[in-house]
PDB file of N, CA and C in Angstrom:
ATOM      1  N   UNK A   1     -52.898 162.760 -25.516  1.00  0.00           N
ATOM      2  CA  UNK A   1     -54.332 162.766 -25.456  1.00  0.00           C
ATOM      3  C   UNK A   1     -54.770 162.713 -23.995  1.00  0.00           C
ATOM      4  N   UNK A   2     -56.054 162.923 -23.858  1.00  0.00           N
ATOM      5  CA  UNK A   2     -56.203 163.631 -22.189  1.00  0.00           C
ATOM      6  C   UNK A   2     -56.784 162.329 -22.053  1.00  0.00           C
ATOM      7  N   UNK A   3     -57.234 161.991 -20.575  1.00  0.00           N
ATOM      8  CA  UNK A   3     -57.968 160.532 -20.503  1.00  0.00           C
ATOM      9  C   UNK A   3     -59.405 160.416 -20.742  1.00  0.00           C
ATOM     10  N   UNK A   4     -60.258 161.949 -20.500  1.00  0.00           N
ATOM     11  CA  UNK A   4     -61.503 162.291 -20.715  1.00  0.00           C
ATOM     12  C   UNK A   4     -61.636 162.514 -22.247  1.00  0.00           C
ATOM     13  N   UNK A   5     -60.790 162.481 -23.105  1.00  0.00           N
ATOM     14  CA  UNK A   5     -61.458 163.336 -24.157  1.00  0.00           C
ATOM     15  C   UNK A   5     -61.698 161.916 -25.343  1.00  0.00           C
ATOM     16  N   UNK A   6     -62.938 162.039 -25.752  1.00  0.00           N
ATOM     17  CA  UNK A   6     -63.638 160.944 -26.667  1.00  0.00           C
ATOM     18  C   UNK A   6     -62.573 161.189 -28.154  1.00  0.00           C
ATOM     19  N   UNK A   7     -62.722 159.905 -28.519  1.00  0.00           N
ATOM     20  CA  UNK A   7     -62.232 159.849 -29.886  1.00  0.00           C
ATOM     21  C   UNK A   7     -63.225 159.579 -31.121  1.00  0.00           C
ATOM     22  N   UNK A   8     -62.626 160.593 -32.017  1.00  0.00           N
ATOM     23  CA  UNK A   8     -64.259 160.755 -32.608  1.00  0.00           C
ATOM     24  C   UNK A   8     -63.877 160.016 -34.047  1.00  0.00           C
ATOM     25  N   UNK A   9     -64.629 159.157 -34.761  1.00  0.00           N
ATOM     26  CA  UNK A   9     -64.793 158.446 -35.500  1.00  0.00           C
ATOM     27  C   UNK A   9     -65.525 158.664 -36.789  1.00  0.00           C
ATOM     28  N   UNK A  10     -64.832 158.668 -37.380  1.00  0.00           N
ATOM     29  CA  UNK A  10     -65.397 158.871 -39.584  1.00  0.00           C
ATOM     30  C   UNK A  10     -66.728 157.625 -39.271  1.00  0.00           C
ATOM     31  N   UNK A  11     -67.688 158.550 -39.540  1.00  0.00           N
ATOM     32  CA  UNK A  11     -69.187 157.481 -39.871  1.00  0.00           C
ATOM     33  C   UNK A  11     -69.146 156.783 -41.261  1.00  0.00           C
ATOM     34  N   UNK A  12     -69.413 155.714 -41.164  1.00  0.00           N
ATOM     35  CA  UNK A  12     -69.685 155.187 -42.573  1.00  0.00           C
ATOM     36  C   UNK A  12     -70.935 155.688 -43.934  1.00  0.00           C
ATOM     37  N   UNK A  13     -70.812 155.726 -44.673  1.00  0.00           N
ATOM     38  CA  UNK A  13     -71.492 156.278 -45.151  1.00  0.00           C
ATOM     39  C   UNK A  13     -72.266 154.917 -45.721  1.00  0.00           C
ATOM     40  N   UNK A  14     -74.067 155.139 -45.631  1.00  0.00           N
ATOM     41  CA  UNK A  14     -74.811 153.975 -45.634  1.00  0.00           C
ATOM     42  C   UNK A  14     -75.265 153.667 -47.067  1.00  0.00           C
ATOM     43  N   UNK A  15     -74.817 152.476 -47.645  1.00  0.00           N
ATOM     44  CA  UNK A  15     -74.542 152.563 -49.170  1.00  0.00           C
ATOM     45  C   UNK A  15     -76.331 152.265 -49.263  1.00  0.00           C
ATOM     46  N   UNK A  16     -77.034 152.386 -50.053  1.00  0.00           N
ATOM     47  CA  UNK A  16     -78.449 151.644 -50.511  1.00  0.00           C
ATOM     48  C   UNK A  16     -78.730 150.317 -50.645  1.00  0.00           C
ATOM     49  N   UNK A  17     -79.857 149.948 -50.080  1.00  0.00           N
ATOM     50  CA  UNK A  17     -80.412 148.671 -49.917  1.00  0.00           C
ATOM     51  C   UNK A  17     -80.148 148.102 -51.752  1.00  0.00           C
ATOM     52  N   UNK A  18     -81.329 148.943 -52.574  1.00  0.00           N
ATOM     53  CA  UNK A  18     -81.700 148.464 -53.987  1.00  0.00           C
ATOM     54  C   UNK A  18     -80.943 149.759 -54.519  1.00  0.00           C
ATOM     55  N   UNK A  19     -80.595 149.033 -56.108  1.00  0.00           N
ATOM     56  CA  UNK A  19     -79.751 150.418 -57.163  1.00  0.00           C
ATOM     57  C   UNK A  19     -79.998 150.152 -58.397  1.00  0.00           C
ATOM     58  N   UNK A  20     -80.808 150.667 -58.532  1.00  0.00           N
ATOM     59  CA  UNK A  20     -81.382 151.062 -60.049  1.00  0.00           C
ATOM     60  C   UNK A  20     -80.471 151.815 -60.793  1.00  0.00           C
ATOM     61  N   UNK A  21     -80.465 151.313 -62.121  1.00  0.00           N
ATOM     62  CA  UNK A  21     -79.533 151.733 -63.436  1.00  0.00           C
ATOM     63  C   UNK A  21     -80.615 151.825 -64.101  1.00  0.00           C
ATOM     64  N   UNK A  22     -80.074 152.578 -65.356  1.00  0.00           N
ATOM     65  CA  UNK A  22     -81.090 152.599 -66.646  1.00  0.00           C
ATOM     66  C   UNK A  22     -80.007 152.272 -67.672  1.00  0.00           C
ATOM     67  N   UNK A  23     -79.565 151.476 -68.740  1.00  0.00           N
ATOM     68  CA  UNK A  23     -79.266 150.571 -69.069  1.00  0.00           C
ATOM     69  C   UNK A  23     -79.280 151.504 -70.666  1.00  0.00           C
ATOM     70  N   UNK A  24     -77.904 151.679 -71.661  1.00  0.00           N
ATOM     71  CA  UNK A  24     -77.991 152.229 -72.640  1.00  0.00           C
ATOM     72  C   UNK A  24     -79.281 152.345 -73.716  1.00  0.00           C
ATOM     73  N   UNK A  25     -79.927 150.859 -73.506  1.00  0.00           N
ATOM     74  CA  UNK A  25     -81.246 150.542 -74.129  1.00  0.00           C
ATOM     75  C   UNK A  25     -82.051 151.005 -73.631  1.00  0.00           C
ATOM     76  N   UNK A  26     -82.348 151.883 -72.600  1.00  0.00           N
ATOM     77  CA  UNK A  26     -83.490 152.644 -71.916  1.00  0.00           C
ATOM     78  C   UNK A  26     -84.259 151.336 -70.759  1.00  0.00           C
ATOM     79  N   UNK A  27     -83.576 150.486 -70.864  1.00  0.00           N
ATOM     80  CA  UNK A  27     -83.979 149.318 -69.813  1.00  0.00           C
ATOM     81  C   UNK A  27     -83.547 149.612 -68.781  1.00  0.00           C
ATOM     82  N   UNK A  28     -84.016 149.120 -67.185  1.00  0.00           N
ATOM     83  CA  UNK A  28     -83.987 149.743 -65.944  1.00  0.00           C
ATOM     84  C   UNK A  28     -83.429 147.944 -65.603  1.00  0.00           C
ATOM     85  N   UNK A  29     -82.467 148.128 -64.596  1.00  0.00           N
ATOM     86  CA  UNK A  29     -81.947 146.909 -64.215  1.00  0.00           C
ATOM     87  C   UNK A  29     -81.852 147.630 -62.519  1.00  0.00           C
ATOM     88  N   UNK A  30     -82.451 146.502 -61.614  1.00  0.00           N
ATOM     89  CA  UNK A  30     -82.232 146.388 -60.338  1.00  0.00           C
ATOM     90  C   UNK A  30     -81.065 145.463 -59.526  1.00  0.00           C
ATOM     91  N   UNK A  31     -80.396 146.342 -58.816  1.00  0.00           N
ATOM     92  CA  UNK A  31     -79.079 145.615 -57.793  1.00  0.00           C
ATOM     93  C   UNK A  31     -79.397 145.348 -56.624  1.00  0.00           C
ATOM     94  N   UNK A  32     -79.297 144.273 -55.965  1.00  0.00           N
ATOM     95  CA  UNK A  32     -79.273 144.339 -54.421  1.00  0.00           C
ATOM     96  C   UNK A  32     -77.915 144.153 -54.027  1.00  0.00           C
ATOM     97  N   UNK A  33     -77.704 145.478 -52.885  1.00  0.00           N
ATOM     98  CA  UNK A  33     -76.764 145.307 -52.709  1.00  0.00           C
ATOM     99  C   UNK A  33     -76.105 144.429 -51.182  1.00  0.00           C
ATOM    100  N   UNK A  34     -77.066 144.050 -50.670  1.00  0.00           N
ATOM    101  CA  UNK A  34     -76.759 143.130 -49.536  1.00  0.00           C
ATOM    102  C   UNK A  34     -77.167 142.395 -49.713  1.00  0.00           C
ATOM    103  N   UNK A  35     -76.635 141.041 -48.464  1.00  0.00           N
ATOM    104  CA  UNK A  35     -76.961 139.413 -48.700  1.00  0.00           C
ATOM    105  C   UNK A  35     -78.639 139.733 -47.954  1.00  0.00           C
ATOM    106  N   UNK A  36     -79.256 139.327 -48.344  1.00  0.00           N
ATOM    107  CA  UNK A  36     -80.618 139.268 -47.834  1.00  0.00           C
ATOM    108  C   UNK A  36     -80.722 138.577 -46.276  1.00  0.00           C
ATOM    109  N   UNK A  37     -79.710 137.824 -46.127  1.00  0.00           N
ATOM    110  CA  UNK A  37     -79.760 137.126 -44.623  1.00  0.00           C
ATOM    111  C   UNK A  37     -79.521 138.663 -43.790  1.00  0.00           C
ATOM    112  N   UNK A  38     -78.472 139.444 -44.187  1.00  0.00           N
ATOM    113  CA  UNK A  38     -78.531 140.754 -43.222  1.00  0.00           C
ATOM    114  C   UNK A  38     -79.104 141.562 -43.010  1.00  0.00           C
ATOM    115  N   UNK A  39     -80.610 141.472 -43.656  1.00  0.00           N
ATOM    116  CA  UNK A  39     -81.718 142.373 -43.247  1.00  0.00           C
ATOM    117  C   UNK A  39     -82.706 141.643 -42.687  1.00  0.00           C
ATOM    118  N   UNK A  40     -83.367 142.847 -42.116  1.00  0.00           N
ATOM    119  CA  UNK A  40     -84.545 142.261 -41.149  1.00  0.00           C
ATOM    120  C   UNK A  40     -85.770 141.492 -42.011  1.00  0.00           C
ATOM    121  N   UNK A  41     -85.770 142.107 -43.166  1.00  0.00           N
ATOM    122  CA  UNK A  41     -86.977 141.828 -44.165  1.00  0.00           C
ATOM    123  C   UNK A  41     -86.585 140.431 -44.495  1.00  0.00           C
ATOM    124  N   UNK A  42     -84.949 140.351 -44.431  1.00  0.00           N
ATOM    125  CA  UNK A  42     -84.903 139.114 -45.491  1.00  0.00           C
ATOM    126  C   UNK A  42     -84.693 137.471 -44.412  1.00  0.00           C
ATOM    127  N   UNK A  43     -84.151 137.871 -43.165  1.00  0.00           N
ATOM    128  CA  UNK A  43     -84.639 137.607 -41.976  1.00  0.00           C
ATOM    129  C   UNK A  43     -86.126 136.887 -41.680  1.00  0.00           C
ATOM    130  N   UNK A  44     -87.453 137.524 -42.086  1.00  0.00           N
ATOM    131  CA  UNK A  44     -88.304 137.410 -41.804  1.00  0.00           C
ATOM    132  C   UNK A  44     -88.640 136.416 -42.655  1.00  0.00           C
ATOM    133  N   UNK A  45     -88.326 136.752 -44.029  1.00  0.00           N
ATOM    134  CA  UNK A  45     -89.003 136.225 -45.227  1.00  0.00           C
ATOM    135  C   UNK A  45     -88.054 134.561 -45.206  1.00  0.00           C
ATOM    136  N   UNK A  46     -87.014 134.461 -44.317  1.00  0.00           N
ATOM    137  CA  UNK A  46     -86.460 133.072 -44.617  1.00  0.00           C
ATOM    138  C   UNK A  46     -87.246 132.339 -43.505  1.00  0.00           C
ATOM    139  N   UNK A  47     -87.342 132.835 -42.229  1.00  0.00           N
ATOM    140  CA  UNK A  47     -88.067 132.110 -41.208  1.00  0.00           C
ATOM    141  C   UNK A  47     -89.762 132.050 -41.785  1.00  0.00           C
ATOM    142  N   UNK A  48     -90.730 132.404 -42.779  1.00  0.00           N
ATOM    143  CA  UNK A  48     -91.221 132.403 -43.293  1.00  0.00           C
ATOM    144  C   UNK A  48     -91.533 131.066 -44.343  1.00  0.00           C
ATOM    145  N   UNK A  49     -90.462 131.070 -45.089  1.00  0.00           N
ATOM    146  CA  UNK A  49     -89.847 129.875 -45.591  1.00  0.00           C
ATOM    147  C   UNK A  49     -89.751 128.461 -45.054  1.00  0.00           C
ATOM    148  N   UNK A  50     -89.174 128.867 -43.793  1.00  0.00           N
ATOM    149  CA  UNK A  50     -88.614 127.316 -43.214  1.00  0.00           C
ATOM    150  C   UNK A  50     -89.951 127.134 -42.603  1.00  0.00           C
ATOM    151  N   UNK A  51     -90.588 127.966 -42.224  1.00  0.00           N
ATOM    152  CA  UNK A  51     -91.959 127.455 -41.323  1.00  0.00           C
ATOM    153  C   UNK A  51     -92.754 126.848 -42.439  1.00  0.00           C
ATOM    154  N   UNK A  52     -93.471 127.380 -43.576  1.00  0.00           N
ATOM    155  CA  UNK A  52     -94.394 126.741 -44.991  1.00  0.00           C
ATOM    156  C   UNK A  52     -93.398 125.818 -45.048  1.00  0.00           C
ATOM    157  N   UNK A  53     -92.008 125.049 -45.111  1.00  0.00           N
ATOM    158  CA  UNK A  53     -91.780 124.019 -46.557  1.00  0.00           C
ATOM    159  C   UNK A  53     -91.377 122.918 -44.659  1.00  0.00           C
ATOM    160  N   UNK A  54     -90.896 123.222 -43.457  1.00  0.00           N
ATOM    161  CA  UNK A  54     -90.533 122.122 -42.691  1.00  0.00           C
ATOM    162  C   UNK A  54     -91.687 122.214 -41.610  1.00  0.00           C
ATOM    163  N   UNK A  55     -92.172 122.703 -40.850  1.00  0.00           N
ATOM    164  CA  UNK A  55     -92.751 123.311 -39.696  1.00  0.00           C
ATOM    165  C   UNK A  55     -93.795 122.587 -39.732  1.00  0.00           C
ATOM    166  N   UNK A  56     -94.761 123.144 -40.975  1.00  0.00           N
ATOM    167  CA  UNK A  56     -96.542 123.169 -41.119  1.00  0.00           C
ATOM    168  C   UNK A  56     -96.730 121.918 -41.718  1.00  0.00           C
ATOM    169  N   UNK A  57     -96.133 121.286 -43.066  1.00  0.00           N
ATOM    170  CA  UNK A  57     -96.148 119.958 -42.943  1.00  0.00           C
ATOM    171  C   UNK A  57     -96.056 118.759 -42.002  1.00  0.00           C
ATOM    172  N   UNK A  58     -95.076 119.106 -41.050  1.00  0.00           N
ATOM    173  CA  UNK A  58     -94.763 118.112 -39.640  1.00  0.00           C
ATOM    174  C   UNK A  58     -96.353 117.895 -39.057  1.00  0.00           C
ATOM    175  N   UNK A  59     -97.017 119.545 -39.033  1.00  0.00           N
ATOM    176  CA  UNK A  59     -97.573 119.367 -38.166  1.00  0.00           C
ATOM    177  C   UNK A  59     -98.881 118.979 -38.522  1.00  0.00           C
ATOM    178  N   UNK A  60     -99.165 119.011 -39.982  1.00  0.00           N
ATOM    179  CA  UNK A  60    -100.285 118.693 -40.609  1.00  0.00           C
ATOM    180  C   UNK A  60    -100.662 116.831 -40.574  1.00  0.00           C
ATOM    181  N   UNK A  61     -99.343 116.558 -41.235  1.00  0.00           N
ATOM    182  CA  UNK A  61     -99.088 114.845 -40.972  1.00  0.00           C
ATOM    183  C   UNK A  61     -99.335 114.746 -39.174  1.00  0.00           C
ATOM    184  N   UNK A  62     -98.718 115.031 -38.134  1.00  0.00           N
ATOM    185  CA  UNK A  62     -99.227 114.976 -37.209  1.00  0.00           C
ATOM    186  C   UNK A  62    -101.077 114.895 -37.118  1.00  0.00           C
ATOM    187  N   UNK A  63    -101.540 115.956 -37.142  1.00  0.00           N
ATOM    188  CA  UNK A  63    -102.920 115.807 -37.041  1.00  0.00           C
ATOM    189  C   UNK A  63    -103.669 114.686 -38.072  1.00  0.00           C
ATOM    190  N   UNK A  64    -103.127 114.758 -39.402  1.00  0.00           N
ATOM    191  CA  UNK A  64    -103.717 113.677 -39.789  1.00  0.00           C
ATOM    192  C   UNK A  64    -103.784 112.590 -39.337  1.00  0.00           C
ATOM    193  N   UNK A  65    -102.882 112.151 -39.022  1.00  0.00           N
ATOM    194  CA  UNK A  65    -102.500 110.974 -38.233  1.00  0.00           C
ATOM    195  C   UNK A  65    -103.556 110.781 -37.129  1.00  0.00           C
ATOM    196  N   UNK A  66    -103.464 111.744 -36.371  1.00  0.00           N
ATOM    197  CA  UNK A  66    -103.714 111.049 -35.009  1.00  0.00           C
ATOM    198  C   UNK A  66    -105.762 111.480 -34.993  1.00  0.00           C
ATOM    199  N   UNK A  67    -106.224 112.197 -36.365  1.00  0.00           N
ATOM    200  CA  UNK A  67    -107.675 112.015 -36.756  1.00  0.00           C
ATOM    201  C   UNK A  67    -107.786 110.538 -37.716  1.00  0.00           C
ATOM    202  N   UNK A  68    -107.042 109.454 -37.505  1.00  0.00           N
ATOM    203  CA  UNK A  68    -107.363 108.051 -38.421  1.00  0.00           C
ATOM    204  C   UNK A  68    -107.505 107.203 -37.419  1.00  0.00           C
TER     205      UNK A  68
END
């Protein structure tokens, strides 16, 4: 192999986020196929989370507090 010449690489092929079936009963069933922590959406939606249930309480008791 020469020292210039690139090595070229099989792309992955990008499987789908969601996968819909239709189900012998004519019922539609949804798959996710990734952990939700590895997307950006699901990313968002946990820091989302931790801010409403730890964050905004802290800071609410804070202000109450210091309006008594």
């Amino acid at each position: 192999m020469k020292k210039n010449q690139k090595v070229v690489k099989p792309k992955k092929e990008k499987k789908p986020f969601v996968e819909t079936r239709v189900k012998p009963d004519n019922s539609i069933e949804v798959e996710f196929k990734k952990n939700p922590s590895e997307t950006i959406s699901g990313k968002i939606f946990l820091l989302l989370i931790i801010f409403g249930m730890v964050i905004m309480p802290v800071v609410l008791v804070i202000i109450l507090i210091s309006k008594a």
